[in-house]
Protein backbone atom coordinates (compact mmCIF):
# COMPACT_ATOMS: atom_id res chain seq x y z
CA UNK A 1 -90.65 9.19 43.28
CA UNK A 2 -88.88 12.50 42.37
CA UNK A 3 -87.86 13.05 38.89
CA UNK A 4 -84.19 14.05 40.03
CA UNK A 5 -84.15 10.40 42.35
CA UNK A 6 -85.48 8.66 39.40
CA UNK A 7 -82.88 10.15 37.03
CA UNK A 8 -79.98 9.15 40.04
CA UNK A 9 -81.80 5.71 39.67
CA UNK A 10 -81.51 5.46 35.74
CA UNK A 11 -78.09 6.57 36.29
CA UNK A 12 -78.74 9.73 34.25
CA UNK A 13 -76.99 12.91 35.23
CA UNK A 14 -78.02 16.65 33.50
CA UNK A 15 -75.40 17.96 31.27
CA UNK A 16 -74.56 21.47 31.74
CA UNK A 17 -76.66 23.88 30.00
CA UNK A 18 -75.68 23.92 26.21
CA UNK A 19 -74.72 27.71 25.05
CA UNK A 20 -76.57 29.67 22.59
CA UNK A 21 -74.77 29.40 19.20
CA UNK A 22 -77.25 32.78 18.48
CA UNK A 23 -79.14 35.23 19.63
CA UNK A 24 -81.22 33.62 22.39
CA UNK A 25 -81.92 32.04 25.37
CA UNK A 26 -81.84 28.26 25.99
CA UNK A 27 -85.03 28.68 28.03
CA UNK A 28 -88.23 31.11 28.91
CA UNK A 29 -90.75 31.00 31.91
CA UNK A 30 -94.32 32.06 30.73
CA UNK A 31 -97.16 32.14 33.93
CA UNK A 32 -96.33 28.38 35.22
CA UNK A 33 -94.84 27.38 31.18
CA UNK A 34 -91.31 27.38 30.41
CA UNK A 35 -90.63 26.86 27.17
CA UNK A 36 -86.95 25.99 25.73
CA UNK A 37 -85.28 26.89 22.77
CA UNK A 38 -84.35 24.51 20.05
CA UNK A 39 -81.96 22.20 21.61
CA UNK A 40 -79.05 20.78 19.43
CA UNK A 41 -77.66 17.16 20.52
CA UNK A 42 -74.66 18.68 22.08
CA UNK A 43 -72.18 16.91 24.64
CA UNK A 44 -69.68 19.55 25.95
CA UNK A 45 -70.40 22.07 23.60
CA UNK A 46 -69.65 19.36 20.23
CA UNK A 47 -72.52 17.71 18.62
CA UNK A 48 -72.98 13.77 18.90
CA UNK A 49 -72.81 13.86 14.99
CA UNK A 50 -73.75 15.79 11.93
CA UNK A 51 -75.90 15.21 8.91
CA UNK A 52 -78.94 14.02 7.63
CA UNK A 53 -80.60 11.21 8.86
CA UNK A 54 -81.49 8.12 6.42
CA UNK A 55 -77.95 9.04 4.76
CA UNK A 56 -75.45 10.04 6.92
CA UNK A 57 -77.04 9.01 10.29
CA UNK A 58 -79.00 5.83 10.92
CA UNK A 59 -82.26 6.42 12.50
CA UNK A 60 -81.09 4.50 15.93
CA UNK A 61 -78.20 7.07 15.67
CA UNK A 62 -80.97 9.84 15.33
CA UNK A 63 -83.09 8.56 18.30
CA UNK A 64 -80.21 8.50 20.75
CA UNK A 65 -79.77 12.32 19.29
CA UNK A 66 -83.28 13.21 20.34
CA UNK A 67 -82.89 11.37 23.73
CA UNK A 68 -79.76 14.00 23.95
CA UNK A 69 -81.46 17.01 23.04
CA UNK A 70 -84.35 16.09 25.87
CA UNK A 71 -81.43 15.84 28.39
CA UNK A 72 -80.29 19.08 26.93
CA UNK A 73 -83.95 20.82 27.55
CA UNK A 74 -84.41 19.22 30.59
CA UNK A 75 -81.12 20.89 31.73
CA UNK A 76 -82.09 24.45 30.31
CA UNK A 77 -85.69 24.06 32.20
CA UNK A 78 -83.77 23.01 35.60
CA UNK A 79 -81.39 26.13 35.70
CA UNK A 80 -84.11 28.26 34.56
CA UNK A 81 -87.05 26.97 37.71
CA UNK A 82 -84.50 25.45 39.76
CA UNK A 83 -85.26 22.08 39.92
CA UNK A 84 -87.13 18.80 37.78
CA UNK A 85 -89.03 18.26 40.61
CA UNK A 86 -91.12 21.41 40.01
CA UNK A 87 -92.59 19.97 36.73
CA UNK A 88 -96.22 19.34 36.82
CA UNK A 89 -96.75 17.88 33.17
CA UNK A 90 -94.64 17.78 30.09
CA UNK A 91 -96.68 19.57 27.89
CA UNK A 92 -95.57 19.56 24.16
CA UNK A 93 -92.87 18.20 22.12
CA UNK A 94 -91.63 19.40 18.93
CA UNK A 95 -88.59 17.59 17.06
CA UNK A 96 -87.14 18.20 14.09
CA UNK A 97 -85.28 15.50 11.95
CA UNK A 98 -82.81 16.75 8.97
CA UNK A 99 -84.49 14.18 6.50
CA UNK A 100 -82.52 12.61 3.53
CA UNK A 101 -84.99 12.86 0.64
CA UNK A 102 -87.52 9.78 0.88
CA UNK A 103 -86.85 9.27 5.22
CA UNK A 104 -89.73 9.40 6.43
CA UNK A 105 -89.24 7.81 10.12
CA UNK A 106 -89.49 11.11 11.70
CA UNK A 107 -91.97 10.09 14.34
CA UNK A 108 -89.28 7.20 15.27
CA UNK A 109 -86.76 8.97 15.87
CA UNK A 110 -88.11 11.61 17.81
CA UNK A 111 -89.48 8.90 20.22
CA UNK A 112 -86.03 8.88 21.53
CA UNK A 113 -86.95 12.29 23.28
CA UNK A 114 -90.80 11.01 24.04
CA UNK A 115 -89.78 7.20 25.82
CA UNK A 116 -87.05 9.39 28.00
CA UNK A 117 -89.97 11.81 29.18
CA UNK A 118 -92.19 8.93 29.72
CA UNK A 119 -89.08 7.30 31.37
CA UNK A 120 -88.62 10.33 33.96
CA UNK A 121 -92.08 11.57 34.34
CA UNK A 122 -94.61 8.40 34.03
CA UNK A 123 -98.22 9.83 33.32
CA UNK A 124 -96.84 13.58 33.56
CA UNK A 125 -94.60 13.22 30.69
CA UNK A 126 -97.31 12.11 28.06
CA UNK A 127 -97.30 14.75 26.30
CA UNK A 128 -98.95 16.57 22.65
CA UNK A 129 -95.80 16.53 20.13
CA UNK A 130 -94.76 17.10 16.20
CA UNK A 131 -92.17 15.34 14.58
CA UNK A 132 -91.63 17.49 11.13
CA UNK A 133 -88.99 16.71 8.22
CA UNK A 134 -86.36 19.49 7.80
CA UNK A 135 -83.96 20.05 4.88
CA UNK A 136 -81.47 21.25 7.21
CA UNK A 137 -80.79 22.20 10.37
CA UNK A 138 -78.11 24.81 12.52
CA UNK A 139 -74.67 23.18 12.39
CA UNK A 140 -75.85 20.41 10.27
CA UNK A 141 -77.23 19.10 13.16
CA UNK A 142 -79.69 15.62 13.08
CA UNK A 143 -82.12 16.85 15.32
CA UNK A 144 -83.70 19.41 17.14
CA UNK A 145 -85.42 19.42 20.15
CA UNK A 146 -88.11 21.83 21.53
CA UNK A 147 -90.12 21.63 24.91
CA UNK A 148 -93.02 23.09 27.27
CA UNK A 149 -93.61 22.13 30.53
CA UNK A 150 -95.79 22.89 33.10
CA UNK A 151 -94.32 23.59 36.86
CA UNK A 152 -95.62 24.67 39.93
């Protein structure tokens, strides 16, 4: 099955591509990589929620975050190779979770971005990842999301 039919399936539609809030480019094509920026968990240009995460934001609150900022990747990657359905392999994963001092459930909450690949892609989105404790991050934002793929 296709990655875009299983998304239709799971009911799961690709937001529109979230705008730079610098000087960048939400996503790069290297050979047969792309490689996205830092994604934000943004939902029409406003983020889910702000703040650090085992304060502020509960670490369930944090994983749906990450699942958002996978959508928001996986939307940069489509507009930038055209479709999903060119992905070959989800290559690498790297989160970052604005930790309150002593959370240390980083790799949990960046599952929420890992179980959606696995989710969409089966074997092809296993995938090498990080999942690193920040002391902040842009917009005192929860999470951060950055992804390579491969495509054909």
């Amino acid at each position: 099955m296709s990655v875009v039919a299983r998304m239709a399936e799971l009911g799961i539609a690709l937001p529109p591509v979230a705008k730079p809030v610098a000087a960048y480019v939400p996503a790069v094509v290297s050979g047969h990589l792309v490689f996205t920026s830092g994604q934000l968990p943004m939902v029409d240009g406003q983020l889910l929620r702000t703040g650090l995460v085992g304060t502020e934001v509960s670490a369930d609150e944090a994983h749906a975050d990450a699942r958002q900022c996978i959508l928001n990747a996986l939307a940069a990657i489509d507009a930038e190779i055209g479709s999903l359905d060119r992905i070959t392999r989800i290559v690498k994963v790297t989160g970052f979770v604005a930790s309150a001092a002593g959370f240390s459930g980083q790799p949990g909450v960046v599952n929420g971005a890992s179980e959606l690949l696995g989710e969409l892609f089966g074997d092809a989105g296993i995938h090498a990842r990080s999942a690193v404790g920040v002391a902040e991050l842009p917009l005192h934002a929860p999470v951060e999301i950055e992804l390579i793929a491969e495509f054909a």
